[in-house]
Protein backbone atom coordinates (compact mmCIF):
# COMPACT_ATOMS: atom_id res chain seq x y z
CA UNK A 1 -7.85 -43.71 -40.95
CA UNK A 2 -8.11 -43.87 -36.72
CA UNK A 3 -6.46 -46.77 -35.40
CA UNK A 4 -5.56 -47.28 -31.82
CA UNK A 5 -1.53 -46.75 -32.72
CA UNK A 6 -2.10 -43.24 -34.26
CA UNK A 7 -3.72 -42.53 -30.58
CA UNK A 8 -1.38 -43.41 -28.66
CA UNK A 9 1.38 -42.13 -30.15
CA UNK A 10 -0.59 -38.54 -30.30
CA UNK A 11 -1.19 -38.91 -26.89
CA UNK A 12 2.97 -39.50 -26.27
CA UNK A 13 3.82 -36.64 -28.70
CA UNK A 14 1.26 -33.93 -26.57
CA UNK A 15 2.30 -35.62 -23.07
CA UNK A 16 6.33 -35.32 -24.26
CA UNK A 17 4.66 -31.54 -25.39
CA UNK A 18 3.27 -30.43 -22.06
CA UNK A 19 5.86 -31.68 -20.21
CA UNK A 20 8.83 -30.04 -21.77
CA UNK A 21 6.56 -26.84 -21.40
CA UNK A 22 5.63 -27.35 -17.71
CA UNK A 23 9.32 -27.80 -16.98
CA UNK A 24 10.25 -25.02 -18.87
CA UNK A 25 7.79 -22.58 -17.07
CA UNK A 26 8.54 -23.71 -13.40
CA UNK A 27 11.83 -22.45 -14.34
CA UNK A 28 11.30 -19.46 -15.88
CA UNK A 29 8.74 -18.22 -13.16
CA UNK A 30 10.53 -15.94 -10.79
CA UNK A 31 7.84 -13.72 -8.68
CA UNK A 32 8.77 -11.04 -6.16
CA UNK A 33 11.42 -11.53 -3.86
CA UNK A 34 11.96 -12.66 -0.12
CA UNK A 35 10.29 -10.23 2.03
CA UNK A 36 12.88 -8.45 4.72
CA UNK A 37 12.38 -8.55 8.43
CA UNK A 38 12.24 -4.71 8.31
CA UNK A 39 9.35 -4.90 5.90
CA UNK A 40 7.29 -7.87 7.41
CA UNK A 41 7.79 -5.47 10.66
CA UNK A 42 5.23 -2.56 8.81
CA UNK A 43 2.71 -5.21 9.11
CA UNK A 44 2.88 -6.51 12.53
CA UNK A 45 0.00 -3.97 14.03
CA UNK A 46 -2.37 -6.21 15.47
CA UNK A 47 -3.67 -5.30 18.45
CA UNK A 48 -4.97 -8.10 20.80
CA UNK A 49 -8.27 -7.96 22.60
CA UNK A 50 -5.85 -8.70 25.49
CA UNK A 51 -3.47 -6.09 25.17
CA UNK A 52 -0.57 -8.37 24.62
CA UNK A 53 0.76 -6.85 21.45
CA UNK A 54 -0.03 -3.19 22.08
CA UNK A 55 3.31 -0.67 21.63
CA UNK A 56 4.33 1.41 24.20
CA UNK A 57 2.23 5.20 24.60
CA UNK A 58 -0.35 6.44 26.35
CA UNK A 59 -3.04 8.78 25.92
CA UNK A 60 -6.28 10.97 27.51
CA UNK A 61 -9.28 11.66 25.62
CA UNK A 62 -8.68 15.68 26.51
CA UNK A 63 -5.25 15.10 24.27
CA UNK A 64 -6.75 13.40 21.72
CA UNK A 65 -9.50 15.77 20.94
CA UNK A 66 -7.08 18.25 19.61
CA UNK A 67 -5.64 15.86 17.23
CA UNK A 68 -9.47 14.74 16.26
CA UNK A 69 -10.31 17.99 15.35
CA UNK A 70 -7.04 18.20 13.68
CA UNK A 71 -7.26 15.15 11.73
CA UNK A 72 -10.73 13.42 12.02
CA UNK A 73 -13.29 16.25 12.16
CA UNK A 74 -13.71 16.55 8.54
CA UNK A 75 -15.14 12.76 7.92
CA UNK A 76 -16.58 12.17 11.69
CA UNK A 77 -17.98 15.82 12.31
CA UNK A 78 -16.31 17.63 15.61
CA UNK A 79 -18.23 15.31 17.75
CA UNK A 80 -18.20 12.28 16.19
CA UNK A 81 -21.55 12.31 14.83
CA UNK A 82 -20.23 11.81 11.00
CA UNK A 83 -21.28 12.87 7.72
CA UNK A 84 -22.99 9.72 7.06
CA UNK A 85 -23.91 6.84 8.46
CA UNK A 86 -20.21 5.34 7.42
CA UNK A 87 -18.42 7.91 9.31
CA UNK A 88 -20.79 7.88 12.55
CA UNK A 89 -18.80 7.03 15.74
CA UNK A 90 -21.26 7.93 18.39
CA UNK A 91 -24.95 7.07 19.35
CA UNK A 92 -26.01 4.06 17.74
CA UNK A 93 -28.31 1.35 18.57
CA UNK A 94 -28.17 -2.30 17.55
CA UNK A 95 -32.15 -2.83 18.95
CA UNK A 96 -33.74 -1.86 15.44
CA UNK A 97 -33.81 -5.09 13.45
CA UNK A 98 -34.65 -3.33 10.68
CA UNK A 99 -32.03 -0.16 10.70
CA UNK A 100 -29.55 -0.48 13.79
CA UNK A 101 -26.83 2.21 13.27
CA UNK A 102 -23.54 0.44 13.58
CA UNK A 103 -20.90 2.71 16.11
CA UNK A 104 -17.74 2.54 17.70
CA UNK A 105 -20.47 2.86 21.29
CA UNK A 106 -22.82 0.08 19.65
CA UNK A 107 -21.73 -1.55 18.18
CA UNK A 108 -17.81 -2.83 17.89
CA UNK A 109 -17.47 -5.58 20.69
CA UNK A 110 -13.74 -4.87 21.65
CA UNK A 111 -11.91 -1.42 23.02
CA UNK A 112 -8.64 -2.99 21.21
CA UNK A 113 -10.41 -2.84 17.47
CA UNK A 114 -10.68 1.34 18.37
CA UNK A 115 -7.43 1.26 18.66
CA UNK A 116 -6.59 -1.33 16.04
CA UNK A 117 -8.60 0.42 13.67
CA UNK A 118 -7.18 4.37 13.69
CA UNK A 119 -3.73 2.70 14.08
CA UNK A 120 -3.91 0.63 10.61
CA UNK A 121 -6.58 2.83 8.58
CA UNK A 122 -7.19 6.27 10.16
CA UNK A 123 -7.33 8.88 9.16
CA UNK A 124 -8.53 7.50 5.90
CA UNK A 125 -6.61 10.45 3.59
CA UNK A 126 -3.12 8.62 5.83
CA UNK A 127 -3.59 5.59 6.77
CA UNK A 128 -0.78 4.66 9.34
CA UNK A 129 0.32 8.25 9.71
CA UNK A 130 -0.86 8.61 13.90
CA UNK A 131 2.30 7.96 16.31
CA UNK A 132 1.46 5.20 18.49
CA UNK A 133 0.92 8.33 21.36
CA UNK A 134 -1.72 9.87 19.08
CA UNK A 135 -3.44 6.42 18.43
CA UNK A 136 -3.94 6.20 22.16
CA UNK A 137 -5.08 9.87 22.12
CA UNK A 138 -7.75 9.32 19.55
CA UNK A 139 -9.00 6.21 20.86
CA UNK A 140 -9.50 7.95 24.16
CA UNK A 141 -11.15 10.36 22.74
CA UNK A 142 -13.46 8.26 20.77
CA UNK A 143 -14.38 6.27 23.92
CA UNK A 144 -14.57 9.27 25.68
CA UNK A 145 -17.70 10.56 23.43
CA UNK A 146 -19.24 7.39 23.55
CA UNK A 147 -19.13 8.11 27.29
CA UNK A 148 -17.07 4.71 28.07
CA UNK A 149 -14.00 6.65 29.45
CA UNK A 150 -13.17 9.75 31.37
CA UNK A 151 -12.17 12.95 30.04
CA UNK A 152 -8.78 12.40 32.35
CA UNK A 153 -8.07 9.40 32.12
CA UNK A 154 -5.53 7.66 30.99
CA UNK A 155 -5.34 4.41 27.83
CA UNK A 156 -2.70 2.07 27.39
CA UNK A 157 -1.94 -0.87 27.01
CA UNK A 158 -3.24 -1.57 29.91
CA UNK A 159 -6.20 0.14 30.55
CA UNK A 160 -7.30 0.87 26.95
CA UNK A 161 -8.00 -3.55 26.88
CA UNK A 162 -9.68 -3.25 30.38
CA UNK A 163 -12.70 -0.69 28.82
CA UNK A 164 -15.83 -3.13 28.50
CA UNK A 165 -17.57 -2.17 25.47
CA UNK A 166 -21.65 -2.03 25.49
CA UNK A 167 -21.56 -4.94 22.58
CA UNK A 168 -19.30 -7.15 24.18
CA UNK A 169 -21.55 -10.10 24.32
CA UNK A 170 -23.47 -8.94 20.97
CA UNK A 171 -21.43 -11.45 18.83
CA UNK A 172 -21.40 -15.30 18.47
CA UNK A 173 -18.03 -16.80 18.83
CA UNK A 174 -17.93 -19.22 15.84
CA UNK A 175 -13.80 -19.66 15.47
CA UNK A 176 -14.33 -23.58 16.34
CA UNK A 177 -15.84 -23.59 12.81
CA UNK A 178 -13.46 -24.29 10.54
């Protein structure tokens, strides 16, 4: 038969229950282990719009077109006009509503996500496996076919921040939202 005392002391025997369990678990729970400053270091590649956390290097887009057709011709074509849309770096035109083709020339707003980019995720077969001088190579390069930089001249991170980018103004800044 239910009466109210058979309740409650169910209730007590499962709350006694989960707790022991709960207390049990928090112990037993060991995940992963403290991450080193050499490892955290691997991650720290941002690359500001302002050129404040750039690494030292330089590069010309007449260097880095050896080490695009080296290591980026295969997926971007030998002028950066791709394979497929994905892999497109030049042309481009965000005026068709309907279809605008997304490129580096287009569409990206800032010179620092070139470099950002091919630093953390190109070539796509080695992510991460550019020096920081062949990063600046490519990314010259790739401006330089987009016609936003000289053949001669020279990115850092200095310059490579200073190239204005023909999508600049083509995005809302929304990080007040929260």
């Amino acid at each position: 038969m239910f009466t109210f005392r058979r309740l409650l002391k169910t209730c007590a025997l499962f709350g006694c229950s989960v707790t022991v369990l709960v207390s049990t678990a928090q112990e037993q729970v060991k995940l992963g282990q403290a991450i080193t400053e050499a490892s955290l270091a691997e991650f720290d590649l941002i690359a500001e719009p302002s050129g404040i956390s750039f690494p030292a290097g330089s590069g010309t887009a007449r260097q880095g077109k050896i080490i695009f057709e080296n290591r980026c011709s295969v997926c971007h074509g030998s002028n950066g006009e791709g394979n497929s849309a994905a892999t497109v770096l030049v042309g481009g035109d965000m005026k068709s509503l309907d279809s605008p083709l997304r490129t580096v020339g287009s569409y990206w707003p800032y010179s620092s996500t070139v470099f950002d980019f091919i630093r953390r995720a190109m070539p796509a077969n080695a992510p991460k496996s550019l020096t920081d001088e062949e990063t600046y190579q490519v990314a010259a390069y790739v401006l330089y076919l987009n016609g936003l930089v000289a053949e001669d001249e020279i990115m850092d991170a200095k310059t490579l921040p200073q190239v204005r980018m023909p999508n600049a103004e083509g995005f809302i800044d929304q990080s007040h939202i929260q």
